[in-house]
C-alpha atoms as a PDB file:
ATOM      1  CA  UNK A   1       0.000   0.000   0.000  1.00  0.00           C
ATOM      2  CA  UNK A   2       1.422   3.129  -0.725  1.00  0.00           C
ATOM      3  CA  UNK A   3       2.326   5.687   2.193  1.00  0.00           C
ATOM      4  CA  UNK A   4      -0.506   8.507   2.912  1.00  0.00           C
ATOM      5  CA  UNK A   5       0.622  11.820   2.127  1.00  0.00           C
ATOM      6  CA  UNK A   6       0.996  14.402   4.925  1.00  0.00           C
ATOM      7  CA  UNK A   7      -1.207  16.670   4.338  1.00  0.00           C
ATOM      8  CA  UNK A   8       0.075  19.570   6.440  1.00  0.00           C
ATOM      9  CA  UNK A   9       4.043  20.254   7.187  1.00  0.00           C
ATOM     10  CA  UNK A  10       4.357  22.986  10.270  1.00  0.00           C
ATOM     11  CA  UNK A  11       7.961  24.495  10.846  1.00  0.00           C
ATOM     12  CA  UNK A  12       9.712  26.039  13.789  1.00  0.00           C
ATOM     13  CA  UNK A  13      10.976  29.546  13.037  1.00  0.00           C
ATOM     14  CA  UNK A  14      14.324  30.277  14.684  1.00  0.00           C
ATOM     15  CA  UNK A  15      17.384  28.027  13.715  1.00  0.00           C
ATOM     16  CA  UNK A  16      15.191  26.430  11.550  1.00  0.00           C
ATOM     17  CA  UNK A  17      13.713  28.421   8.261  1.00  0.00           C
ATOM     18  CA  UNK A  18      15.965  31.193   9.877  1.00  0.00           C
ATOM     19  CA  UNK A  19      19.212  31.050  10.833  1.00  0.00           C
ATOM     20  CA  UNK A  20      19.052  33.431  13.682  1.00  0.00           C
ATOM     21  CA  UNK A  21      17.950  33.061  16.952  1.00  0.00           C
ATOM     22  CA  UNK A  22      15.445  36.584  16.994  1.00  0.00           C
ATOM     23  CA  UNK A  23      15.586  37.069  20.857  1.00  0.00           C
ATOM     24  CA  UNK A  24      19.447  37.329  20.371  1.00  0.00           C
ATOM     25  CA  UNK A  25      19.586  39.237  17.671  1.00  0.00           C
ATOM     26  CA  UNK A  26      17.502  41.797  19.680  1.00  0.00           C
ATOM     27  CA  UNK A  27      20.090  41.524  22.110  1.00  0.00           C
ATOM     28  CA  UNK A  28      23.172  43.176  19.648  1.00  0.00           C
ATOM     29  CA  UNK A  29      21.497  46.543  20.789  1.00  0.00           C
ATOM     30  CA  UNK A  30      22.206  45.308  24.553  1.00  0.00           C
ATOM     31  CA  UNK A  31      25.389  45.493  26.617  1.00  0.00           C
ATOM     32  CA  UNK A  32      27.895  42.335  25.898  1.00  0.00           C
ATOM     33  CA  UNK A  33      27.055  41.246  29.592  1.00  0.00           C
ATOM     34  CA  UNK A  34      23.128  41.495  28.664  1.00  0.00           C
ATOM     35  CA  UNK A  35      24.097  39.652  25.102  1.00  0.00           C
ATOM     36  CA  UNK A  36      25.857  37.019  27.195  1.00  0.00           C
ATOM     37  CA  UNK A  37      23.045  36.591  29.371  1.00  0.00           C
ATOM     38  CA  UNK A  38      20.136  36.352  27.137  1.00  0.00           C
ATOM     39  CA  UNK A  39      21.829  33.770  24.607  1.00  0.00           C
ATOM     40  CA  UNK A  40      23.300  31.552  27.649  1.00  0.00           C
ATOM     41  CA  UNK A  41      19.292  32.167  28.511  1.00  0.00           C
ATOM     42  CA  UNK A  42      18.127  31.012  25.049  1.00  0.00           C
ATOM     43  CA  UNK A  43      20.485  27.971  24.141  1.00  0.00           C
ATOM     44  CA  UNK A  44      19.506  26.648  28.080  1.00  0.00           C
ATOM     45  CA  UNK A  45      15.874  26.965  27.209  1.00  0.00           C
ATOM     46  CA  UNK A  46      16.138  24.985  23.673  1.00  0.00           C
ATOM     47  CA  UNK A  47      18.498  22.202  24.841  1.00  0.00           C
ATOM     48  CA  UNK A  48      15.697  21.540  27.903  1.00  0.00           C
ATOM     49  CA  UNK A  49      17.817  22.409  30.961  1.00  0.00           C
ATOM     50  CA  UNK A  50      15.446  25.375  31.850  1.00  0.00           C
ATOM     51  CA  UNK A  51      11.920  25.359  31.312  1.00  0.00           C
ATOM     52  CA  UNK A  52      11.445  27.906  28.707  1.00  0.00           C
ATOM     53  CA  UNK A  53       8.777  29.218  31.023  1.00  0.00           C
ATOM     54  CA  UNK A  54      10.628  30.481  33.745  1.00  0.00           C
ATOM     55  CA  UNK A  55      13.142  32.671  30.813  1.00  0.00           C
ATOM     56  CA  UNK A  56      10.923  33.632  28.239  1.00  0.00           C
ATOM     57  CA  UNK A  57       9.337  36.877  30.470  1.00  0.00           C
ATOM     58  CA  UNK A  58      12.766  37.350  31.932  1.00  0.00           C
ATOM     59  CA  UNK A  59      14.693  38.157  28.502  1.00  0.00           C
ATOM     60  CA  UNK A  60      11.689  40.332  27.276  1.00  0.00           C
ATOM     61  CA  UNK A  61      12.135  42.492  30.571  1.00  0.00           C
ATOM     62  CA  UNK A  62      15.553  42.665  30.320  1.00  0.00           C
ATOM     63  CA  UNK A  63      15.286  44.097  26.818  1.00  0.00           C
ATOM     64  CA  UNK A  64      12.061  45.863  26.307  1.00  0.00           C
ATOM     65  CA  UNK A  65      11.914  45.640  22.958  1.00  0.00           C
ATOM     66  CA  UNK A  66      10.518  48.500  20.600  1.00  0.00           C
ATOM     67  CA  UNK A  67       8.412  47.765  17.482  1.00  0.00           C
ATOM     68  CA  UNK A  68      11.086  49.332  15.206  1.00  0.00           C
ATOM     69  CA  UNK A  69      13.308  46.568  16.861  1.00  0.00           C
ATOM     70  CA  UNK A  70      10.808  44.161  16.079  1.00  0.00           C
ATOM     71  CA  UNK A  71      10.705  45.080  12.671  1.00  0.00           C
ATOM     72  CA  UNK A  72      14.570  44.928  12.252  1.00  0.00           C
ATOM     73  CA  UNK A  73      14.382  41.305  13.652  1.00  0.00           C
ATOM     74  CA  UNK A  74      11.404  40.634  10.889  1.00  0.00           C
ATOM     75  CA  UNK A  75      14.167  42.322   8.477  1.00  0.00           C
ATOM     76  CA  UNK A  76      16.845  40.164   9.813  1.00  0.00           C
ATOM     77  CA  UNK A  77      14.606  36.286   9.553  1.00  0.00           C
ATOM     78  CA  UNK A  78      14.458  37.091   5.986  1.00  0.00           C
ATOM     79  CA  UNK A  79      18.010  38.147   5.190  1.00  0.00           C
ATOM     80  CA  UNK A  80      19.038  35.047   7.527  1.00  0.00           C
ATOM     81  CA  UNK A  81      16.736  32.746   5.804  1.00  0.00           C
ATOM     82  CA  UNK A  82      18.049  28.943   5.448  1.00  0.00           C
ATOM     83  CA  UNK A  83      19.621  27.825   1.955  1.00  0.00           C
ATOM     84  CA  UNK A  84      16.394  26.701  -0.303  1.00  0.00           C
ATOM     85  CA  UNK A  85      13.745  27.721   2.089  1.00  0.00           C
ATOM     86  CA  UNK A  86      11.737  29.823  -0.273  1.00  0.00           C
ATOM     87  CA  UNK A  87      12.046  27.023  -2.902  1.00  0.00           C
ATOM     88  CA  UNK A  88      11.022  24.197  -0.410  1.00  0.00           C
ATOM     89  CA  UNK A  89       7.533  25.901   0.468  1.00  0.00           C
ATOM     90  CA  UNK A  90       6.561  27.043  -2.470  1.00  0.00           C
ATOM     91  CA  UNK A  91       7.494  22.571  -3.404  1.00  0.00           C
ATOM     92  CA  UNK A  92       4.825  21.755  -0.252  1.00  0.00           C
ATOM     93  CA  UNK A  93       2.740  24.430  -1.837  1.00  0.00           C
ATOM     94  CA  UNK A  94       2.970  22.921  -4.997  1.00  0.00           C
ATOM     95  CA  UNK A  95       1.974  19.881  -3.805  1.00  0.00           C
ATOM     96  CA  UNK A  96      -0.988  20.904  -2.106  1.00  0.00           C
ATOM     97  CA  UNK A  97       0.072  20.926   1.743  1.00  0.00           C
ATOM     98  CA  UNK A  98      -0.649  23.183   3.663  1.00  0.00           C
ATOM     99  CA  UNK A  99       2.064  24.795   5.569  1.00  0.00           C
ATOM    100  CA  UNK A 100       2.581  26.848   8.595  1.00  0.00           C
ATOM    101  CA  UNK A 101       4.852  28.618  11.718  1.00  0.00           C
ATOM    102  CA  UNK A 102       4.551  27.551  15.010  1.00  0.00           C
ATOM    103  CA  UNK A 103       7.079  29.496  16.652  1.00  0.00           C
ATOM    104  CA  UNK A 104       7.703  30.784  20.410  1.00  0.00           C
ATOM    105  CA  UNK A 105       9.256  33.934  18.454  1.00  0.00           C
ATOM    106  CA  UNK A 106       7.379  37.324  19.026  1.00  0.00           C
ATOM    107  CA  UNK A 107       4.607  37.157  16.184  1.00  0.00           C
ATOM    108  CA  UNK A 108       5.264  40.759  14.615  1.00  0.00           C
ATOM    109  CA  UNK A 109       8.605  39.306  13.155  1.00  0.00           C
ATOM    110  CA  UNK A 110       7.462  36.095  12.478  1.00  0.00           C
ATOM    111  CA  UNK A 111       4.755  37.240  10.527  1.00  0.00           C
ATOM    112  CA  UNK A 112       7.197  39.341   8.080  1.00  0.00           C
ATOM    113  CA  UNK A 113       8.991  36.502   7.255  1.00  0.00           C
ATOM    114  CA  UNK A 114       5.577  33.849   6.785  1.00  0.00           C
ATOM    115  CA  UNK A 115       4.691  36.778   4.349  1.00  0.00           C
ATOM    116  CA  UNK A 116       8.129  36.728   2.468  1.00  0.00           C
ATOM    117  CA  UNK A 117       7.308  32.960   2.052  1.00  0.00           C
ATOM    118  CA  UNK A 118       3.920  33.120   1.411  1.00  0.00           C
ATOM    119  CA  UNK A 119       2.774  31.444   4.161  1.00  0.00           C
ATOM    120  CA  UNK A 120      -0.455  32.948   5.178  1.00  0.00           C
ATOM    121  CA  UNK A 121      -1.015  34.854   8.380  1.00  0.00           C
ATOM    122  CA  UNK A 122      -3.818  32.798   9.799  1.00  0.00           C
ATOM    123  CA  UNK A 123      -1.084  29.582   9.585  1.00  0.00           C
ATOM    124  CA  UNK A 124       1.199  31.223  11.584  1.00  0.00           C
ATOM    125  CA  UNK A 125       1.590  31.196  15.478  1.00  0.00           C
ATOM    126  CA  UNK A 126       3.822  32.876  17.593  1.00  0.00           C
ATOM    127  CA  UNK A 127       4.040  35.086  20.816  1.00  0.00           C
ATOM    128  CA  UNK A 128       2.290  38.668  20.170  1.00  0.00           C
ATOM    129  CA  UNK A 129       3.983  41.929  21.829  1.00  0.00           C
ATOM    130  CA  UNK A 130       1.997  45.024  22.786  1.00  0.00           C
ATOM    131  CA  UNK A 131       3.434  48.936  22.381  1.00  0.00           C
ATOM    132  CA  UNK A 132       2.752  52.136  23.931  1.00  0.00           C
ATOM    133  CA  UNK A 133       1.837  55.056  21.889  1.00  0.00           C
ATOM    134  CA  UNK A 134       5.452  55.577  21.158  1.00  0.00           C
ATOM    135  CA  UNK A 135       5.886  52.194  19.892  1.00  0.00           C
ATOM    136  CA  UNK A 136       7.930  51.019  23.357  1.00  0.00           C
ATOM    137  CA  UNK A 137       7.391  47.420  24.704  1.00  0.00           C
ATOM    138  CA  UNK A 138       4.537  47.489  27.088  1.00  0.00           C
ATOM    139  CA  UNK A 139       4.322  43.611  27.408  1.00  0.00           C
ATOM    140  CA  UNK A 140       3.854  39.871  25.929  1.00  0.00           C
ATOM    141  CA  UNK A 141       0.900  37.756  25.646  1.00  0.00           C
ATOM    142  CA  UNK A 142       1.021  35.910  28.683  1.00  0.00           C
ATOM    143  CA  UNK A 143      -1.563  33.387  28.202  1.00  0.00           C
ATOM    144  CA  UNK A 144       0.460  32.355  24.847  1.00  0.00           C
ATOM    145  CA  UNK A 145       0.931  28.806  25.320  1.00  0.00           C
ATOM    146  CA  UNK A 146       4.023  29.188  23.134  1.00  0.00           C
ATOM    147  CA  UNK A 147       5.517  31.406  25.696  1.00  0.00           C
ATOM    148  CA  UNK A 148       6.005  28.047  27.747  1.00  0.00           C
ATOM    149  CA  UNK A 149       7.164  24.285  27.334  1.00  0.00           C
ATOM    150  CA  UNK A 150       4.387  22.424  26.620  1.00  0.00           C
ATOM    151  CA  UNK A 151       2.957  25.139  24.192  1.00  0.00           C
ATOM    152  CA  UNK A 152       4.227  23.883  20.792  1.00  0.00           C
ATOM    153  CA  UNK A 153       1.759  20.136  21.076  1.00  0.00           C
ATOM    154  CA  UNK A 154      -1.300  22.115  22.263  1.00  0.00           C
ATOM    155  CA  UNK A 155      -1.231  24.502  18.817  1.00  0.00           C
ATOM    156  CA  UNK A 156      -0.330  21.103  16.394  1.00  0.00           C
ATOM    157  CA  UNK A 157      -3.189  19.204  18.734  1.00  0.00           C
ATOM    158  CA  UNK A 158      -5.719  21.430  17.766  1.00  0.00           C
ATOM    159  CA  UNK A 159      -5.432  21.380  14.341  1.00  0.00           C
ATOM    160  CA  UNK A 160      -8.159  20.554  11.862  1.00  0.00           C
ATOM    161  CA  UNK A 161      -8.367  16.746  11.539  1.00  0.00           C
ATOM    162  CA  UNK A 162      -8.683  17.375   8.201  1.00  0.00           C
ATOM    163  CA  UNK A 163      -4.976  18.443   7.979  1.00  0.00           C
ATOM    164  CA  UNK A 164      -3.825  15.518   8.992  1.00  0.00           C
ATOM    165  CA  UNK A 165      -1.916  13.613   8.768  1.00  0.00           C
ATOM    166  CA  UNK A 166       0.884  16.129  10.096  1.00  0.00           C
ATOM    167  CA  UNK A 167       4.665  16.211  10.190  1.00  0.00           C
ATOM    168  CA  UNK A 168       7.042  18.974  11.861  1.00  0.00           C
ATOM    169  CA  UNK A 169       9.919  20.178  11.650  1.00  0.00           C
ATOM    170  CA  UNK A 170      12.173  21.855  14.262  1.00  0.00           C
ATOM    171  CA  UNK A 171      15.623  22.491  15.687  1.00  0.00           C
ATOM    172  CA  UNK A 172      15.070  22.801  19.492  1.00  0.00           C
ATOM    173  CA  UNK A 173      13.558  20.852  23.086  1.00  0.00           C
ATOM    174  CA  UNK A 174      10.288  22.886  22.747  1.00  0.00           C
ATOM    175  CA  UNK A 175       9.747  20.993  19.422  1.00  0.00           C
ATOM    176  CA  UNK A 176      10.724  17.830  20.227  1.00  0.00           C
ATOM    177  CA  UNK A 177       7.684  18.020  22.598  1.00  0.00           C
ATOM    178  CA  UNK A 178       5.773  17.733  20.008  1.00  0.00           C
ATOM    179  CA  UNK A 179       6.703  14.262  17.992  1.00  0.00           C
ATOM    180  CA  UNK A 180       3.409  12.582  20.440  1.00  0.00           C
ATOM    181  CA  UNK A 181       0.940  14.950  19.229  1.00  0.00           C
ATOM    182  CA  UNK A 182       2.366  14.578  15.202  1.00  0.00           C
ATOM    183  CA  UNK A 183       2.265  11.890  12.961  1.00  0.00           C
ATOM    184  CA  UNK A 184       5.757  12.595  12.111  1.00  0.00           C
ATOM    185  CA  UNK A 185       8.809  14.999  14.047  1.00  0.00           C
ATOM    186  CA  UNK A 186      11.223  15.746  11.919  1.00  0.00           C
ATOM    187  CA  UNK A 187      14.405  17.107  13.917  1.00  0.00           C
ATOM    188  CA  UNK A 188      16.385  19.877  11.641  1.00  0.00           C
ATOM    189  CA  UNK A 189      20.356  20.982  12.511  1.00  0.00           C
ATOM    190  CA  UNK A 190      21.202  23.201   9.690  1.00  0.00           C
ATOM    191  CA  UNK A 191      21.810  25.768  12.048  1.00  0.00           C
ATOM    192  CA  UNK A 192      21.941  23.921  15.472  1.00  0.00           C
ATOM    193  CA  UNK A 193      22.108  20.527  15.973  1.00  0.00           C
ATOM    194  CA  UNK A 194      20.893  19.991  19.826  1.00  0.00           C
ATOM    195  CA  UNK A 195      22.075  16.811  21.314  1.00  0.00           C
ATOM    196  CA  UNK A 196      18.616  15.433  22.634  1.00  0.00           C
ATOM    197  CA  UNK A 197      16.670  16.351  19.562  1.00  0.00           C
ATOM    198  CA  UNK A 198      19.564  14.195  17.686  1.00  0.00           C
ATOM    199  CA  UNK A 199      18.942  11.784  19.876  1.00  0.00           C
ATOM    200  CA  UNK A 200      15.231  11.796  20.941  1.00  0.00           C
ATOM    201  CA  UNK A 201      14.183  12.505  16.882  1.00  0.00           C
ATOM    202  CA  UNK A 202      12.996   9.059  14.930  1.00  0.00           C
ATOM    203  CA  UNK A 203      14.237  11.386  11.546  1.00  0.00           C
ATOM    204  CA  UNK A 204      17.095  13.957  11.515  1.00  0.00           C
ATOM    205  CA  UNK A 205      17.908  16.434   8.972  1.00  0.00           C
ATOM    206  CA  UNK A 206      21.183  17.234   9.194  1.00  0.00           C
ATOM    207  CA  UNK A 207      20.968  20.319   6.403  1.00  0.00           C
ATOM    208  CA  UNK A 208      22.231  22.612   5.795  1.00  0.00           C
ATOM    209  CA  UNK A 209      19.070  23.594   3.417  1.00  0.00           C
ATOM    210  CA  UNK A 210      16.042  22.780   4.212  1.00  0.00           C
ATOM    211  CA  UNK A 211      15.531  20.749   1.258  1.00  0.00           C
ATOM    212  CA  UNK A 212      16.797  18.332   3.668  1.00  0.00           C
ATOM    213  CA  UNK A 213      13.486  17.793   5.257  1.00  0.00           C
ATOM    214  CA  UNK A 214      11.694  16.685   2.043  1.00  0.00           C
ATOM    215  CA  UNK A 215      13.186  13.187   2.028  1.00  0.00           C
ATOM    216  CA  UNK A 216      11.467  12.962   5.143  1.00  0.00           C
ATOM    217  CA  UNK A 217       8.225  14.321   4.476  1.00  0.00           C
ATOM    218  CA  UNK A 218       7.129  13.375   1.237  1.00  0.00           C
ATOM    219  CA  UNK A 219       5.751  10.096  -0.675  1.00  0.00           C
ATOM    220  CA  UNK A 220       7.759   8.513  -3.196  1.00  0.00           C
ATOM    221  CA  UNK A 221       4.752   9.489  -6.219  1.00  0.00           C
ATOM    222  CA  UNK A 222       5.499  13.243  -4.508  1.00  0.00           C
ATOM    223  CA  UNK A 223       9.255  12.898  -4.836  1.00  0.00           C
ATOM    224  CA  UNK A 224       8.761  11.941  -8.844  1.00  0.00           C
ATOM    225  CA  UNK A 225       6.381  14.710  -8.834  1.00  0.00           C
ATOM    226  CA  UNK A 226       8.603  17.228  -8.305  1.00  0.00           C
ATOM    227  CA  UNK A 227      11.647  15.716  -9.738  1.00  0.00           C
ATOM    228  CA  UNK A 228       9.822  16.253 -13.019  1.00  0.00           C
ATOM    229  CA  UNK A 229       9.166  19.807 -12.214  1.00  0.00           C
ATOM    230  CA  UNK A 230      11.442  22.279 -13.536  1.00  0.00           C
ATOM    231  CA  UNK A 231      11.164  24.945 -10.609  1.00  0.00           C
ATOM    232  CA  UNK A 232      11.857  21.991  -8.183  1.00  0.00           C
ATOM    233  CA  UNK A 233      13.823  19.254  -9.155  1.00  0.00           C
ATOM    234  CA  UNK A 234      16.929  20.415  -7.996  1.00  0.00           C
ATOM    235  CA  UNK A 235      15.441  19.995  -3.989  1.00  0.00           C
ATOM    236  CA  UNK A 236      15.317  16.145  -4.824  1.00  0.00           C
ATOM    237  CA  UNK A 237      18.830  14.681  -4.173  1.00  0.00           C
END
């Protein structure tokens, strides 16, 4: 019998169709002890030694970030974007998937760079910020469940049955949580390649594009599909 197609692929954001981390790139405008801080911060949160939880309020508060900072960090996903990203959704696209962002990055930037890659806004999920009338950081959405562990398999387990089955794809802990709640994790080190997602993933892709992911993600009929597609047959190894 011949394998059911997924029907929707979700991606993390950061380190994975990115190759920045967004909360540390807000951090260049910081002091190198504040820099220090919030990355030691972020890479203890996404290798699971602190629940991302008890950090994610804490770097925000440090930083107070300003929407024109926000917008340079939406500037900066796209100009970091991982080799063959655009190509490989506009492939899912092709094949009628539907993809999306699940992402504990603040939503303002995450939704520039969905829109670069024409991944529409209502398919995208991430942490919202509020502004004052001056455009400084007034404060995060606390109830986001992607502000916590745990936050990242409540979006994917509320998704439409109807797009599903479902695979994603992420670098870090937070989405290794959610390989129960998938019918396929697919762990991604293009950019970082975290020991216990290496080790706790059933399917790795080592990058560095994300055209990686594809052999992962797609039937064999899918594979031929696009390897007889002139726009795309240069993601098929």
């Amino acid at each position: 019998m011949a394998p059911t197609p997924f029907r929707s692929i979700w991606f993390d954001c950061d380190s994975t169709l990115s190759r920045i981390e967004g909360i540390d790139e807000l951090a260049r405008d910081a002091t190198p002890a504040i820099r220090d801080e919030i990355r030691e911060l972020t890479d203890a949160a996404m290798d699971g030694e602190i629940p991302l939880g008890e950090v994610y309020g804490r770097r925000l508060e440090i930083m107070r970030p300003s929407r024109a900072q926000i917008e340079r960090i939406a500037r900066a996903y796209v100009e970091e974007i991982v080799p063959n990203t655009r190509e490989v959704i506009a492939a899912l696209h092709e094949l009628g998937k539907q993809v999306g962002i699940i992402s504990g990055g603040l939503l303002p930037a995450v939704l520039g760079l969905a829109g670069h890659l024409g991944v529409p806004s209502e398919l995208v999920f991430a942490v919202d910020v509020t502004f004052d009338d001056d455009g400084g950081y007034r404060d995060y959405d606390r109830n986001s469940p992607l502000a916590r562990n745990g936050g990242k398999p409540e979006i994917l387990a509320s998704i439409d049955p109807s797009h599903r089955p479902a695979a994603f794809v992420g670098d870090g802990v937070t989405d290794l949580e959610a390989a129960p709640v998938v019918e396929r994790f697919i762990g991604f080190g293009g950019v970082a390649k975290r020991d216990k997602v290496v080790r706790g993933a059933e399917h790795f892709a080592a990058g560095p594009g994300l055209d990686s992911v594809l052999q992962f993600c797609l039937t064999p009929a899918e594979v031929d599909r696009l390897a007889r597609h002139p726009d795309y047959r240069g993601l098929i190894a």
